[in-house]
N, C-alpha and C. Protein backbone atom coordinates (compact mmCIF):
# COMPACT_ATOMS: atom_id res chain seq x y z
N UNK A 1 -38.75 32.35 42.51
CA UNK A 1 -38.62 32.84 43.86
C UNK A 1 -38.50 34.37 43.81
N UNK A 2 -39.39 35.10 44.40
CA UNK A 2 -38.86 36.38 44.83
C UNK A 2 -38.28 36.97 46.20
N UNK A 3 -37.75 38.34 45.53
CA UNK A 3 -37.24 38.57 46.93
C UNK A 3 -37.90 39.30 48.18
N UNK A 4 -37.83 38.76 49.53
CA UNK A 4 -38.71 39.06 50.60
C UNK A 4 -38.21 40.58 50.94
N UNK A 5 -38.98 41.19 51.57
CA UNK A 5 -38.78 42.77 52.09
C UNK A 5 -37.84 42.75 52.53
N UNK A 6 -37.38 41.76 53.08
CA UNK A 6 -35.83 42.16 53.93
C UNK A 6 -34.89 42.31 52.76
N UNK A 7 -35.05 41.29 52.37
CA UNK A 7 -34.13 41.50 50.87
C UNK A 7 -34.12 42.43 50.27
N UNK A 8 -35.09 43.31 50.10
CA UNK A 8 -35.14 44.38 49.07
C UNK A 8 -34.56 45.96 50.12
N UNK A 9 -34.71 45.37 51.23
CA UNK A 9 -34.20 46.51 52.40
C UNK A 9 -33.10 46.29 52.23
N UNK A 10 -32.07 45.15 52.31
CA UNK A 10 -30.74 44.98 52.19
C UNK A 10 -30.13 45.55 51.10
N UNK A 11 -31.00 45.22 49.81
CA UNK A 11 -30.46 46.02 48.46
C UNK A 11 -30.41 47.37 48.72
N UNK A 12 -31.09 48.13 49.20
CA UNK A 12 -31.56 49.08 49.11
C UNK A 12 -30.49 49.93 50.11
N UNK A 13 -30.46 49.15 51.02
CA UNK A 13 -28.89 49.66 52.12
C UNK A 13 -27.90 49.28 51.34
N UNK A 14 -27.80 48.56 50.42
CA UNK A 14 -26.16 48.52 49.51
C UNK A 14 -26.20 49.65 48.44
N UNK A 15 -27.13 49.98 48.18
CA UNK A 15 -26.99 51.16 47.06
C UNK A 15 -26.60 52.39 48.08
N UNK A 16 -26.59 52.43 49.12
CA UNK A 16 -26.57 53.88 49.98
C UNK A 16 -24.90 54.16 50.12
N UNK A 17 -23.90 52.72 49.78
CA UNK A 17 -22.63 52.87 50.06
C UNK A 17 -21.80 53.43 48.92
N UNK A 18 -20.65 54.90 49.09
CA UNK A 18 -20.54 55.11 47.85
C UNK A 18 -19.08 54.19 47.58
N UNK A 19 -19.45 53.96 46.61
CA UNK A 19 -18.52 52.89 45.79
C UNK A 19 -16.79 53.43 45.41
N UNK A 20 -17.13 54.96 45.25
CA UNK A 20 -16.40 56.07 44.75
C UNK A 20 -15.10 55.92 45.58
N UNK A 21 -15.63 55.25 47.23
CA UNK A 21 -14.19 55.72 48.36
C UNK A 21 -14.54 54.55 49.22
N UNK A 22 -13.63 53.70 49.44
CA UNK A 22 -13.78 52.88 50.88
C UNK A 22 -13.59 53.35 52.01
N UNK A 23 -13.28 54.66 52.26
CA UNK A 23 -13.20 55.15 53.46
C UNK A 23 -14.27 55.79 53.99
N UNK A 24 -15.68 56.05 53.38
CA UNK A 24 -17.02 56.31 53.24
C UNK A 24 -17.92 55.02 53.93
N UNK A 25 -18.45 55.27 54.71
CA UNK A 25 -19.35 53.82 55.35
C UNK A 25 -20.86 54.78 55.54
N UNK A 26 -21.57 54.02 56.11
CA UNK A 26 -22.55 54.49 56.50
C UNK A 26 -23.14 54.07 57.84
N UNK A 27 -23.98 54.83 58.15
CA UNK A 27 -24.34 54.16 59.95
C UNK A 27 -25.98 54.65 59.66
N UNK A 28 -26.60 53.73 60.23
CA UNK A 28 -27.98 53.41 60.45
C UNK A 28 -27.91 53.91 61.93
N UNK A 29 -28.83 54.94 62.38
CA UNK A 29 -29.03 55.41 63.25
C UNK A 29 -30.33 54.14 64.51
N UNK A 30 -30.50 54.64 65.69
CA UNK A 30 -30.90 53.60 66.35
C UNK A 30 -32.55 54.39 65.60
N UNK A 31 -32.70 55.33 65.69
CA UNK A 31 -34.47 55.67 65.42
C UNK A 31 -34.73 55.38 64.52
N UNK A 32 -34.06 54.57 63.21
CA UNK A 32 -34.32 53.89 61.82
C UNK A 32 -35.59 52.92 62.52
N UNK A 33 -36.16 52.61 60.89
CA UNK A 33 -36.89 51.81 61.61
C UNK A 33 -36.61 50.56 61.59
N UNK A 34 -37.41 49.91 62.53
CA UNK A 34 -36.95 48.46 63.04
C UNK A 34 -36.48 47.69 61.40
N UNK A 35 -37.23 48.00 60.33
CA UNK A 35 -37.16 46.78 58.97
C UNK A 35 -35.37 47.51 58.50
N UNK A 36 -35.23 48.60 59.02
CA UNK A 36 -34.24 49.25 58.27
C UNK A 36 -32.72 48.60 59.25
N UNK A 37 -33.10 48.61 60.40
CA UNK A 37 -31.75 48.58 61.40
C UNK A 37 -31.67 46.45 61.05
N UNK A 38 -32.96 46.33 61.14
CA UNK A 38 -32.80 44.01 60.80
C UNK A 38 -32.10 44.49 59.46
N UNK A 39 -32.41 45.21 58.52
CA UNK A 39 -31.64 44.89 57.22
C UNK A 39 -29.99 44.85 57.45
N UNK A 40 -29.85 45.61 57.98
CA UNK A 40 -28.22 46.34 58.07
C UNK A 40 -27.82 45.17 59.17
N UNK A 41 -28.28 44.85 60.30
CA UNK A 41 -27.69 43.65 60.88
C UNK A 41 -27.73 42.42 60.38
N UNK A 42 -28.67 41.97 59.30
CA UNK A 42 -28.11 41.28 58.82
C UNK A 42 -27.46 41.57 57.74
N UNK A 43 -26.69 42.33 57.20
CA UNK A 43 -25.48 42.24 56.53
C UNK A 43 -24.38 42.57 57.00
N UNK A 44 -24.69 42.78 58.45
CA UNK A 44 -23.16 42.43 59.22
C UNK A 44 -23.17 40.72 59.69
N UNK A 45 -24.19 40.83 60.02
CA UNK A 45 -24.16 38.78 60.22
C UNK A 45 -23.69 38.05 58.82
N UNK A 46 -24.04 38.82 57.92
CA UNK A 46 -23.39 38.36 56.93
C UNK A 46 -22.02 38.35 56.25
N UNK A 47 -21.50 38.87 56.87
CA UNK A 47 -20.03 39.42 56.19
C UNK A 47 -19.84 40.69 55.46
N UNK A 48 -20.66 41.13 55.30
CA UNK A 48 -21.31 42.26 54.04
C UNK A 48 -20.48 43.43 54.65
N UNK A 49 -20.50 44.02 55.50
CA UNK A 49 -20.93 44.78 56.31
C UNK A 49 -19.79 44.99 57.48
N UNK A 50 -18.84 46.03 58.24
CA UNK A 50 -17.96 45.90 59.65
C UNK A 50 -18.64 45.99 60.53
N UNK A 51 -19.86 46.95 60.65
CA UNK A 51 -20.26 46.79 61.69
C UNK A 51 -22.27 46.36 61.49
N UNK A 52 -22.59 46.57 63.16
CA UNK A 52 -24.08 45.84 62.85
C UNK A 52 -24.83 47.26 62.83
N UNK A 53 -24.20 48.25 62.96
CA UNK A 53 -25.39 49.48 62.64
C UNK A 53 -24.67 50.33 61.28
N UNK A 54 -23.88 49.53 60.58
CA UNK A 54 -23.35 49.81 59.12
C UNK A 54 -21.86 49.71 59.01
N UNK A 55 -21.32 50.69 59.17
CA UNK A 55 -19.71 50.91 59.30
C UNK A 55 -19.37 50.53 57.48
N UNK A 56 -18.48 49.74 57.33
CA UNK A 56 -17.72 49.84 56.17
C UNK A 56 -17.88 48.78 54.94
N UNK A 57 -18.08 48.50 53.83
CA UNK A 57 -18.38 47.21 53.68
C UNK A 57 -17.21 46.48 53.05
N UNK A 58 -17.13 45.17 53.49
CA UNK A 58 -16.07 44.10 53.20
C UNK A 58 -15.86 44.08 51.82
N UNK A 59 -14.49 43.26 51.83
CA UNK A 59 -14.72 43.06 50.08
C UNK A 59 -15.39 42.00 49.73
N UNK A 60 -16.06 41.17 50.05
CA UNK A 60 -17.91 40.48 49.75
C UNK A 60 -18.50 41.45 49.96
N UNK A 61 -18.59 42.57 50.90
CA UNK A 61 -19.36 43.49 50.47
C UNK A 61 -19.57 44.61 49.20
N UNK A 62 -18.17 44.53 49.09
CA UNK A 62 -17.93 45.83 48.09
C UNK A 62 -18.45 44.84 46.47
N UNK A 63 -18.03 44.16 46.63
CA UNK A 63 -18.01 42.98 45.32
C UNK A 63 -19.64 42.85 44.85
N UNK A 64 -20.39 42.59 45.78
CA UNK A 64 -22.01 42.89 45.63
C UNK A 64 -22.21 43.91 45.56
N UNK A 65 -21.84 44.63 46.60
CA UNK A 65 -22.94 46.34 46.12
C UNK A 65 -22.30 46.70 44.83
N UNK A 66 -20.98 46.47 44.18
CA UNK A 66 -20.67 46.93 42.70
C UNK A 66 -21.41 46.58 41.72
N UNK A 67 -22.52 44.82 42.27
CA UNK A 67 -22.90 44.00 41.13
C UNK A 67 -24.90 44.73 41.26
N UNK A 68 -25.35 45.17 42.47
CA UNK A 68 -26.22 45.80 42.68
C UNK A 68 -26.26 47.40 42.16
N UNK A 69 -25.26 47.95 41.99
CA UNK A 69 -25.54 49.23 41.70
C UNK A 69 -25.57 48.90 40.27
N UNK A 70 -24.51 48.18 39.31
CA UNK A 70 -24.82 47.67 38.00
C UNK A 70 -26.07 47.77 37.87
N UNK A 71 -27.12 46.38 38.28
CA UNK A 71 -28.21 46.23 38.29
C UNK A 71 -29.40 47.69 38.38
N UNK A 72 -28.89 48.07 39.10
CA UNK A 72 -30.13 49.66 39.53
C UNK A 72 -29.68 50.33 38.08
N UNK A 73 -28.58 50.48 37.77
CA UNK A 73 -28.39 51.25 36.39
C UNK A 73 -28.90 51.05 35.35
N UNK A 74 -28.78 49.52 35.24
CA UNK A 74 -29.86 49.00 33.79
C UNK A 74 -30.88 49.41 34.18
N UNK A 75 -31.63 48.98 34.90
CA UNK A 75 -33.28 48.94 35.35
C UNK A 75 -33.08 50.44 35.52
N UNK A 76 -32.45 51.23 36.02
CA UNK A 76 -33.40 52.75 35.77
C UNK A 76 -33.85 53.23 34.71
């Protein structure tokens, strides 16, 4: 199975969070584009995520983007 564009948009919005500070979030602006703002809402539909245009990420969120930025490190 691979992963669909949304998926790789979602990864791609978890690497943008810095890991460094939980008080650091990020916000997806409304002129993003449409594949960019579905990614980020769904990882607030998901738990991932406080809010649906980014805000802060949960600890399911933080717990993945730690295991995704791993991942980007090997592979770079």
């Amino acid at each position: 199975m691979k992963f669909s564009q949304n998926h790789i948009d979602e990864l791609n919005l978890l690497l943008q969070f810095d890991l460094g500070s939980t008080s650091k979030g990020i916000k997806v602006h409304s002129d993003a584009s449409p594949l960019i703002q579905d990614a980020i809402n769904s990882l607030h539909r998901k738990g991932l995520c406080t809010q649906p245009d980014g805000g802060y990420l949960t600890h399911e969120g933080i717990e993945l983007a730690e295991c995704i930025h791993r991942i980007h490190r090997i592979l770079e």
